[in-house]
Protein backbone atom coordinates (compact mmCIF):
# COMPACT_ATOMS: atom_id res chain seq x y z
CA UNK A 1 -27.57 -21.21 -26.46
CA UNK A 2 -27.58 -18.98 -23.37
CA UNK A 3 -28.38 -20.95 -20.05
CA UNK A 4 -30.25 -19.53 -17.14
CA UNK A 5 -29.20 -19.80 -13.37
CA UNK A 6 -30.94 -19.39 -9.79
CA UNK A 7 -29.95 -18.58 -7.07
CA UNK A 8 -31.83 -19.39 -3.92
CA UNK A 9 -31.83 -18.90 0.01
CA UNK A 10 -29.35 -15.57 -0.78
CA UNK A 11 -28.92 -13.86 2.81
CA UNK A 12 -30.41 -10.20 2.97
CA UNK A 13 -26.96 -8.72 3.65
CA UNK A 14 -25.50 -10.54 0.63
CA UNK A 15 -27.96 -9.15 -2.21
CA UNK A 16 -27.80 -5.72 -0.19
CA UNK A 17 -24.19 -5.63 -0.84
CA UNK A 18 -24.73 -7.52 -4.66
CA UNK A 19 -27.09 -4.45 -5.11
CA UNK A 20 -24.44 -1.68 -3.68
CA UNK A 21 -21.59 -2.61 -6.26
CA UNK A 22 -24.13 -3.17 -9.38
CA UNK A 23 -25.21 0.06 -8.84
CA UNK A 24 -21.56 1.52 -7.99
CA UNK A 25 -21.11 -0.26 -11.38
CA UNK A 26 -24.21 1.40 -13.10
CA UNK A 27 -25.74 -2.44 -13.94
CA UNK A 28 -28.38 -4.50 -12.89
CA UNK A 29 -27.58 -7.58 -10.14
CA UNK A 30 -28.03 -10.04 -12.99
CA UNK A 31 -25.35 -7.81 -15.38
CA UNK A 32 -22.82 -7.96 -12.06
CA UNK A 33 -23.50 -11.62 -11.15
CA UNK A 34 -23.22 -12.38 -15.33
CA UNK A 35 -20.22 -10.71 -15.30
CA UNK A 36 -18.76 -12.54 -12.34
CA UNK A 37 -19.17 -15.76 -13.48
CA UNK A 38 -17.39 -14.95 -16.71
CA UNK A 39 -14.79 -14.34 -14.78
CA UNK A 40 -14.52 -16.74 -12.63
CA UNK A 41 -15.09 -19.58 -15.34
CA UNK A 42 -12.29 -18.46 -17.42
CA UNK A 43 -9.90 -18.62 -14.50
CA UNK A 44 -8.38 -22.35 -14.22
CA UNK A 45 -9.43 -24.37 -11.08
CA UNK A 46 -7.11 -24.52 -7.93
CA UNK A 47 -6.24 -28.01 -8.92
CA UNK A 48 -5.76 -27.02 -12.06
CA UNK A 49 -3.48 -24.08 -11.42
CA UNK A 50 -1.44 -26.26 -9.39
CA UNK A 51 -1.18 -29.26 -11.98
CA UNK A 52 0.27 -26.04 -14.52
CA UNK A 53 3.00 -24.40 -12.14
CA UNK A 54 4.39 -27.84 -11.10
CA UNK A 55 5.32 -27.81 -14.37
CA UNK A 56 7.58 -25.02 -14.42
CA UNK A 57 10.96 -25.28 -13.63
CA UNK A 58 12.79 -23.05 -11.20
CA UNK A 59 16.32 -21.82 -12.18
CA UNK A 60 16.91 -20.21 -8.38
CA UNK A 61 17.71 -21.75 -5.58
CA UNK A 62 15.80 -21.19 -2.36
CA UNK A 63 19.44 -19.80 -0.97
CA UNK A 64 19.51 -16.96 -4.04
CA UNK A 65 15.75 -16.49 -3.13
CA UNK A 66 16.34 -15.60 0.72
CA UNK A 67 19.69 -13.62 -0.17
CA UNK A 68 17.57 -11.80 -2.31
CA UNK A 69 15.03 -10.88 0.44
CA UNK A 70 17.45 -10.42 2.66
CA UNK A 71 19.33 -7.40 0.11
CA UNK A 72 15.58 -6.07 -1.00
CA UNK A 73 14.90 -5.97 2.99
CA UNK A 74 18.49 -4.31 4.06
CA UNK A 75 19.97 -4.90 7.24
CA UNK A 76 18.19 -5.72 10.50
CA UNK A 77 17.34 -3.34 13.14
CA UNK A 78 20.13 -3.07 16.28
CA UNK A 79 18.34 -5.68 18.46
CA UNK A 80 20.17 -4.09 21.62
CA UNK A 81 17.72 -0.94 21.63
């Protein structure tokens, strides 16, 4: 069953720019701000994000990672000039 949200006390410039990109969008606020909050529930929490990649395990050193850089990046400018 579909639940209904307010939203109070929004600042003028905020619904002004809410406005802007539902119309950039060609939707209504409520279409944009439905939208958004799809989004942003399906993503996983901050805590929750971090609780998953501490999981994973990491087959490179930090040494391969900054000789890695350091190839991708090339060799330093002459510091003399």
């Amino acid at each position: 069953m579909p639940k209904t949200v307010q939203i109070r006390d929004l600042d003028d410039e905020v619904y002004a720019a809410l406005v802007r990109r539902a119309a950039e969008s060609g939707i209504s606020v409520p279409e944009l701000l439905r939208l958004e909050a799809t989004r942003i529930a399906a993503r996983p929490s901050v805590q929750e994000w971090l609780t998953r990649t501490r999981r994973l395990s990491a087959d490179v050193t930090r040494v391969e990672i900054l000789a890695a850089l350091d190839e991708h990046r090339g060799p330093w400018p002459d510091a003399g000039r």
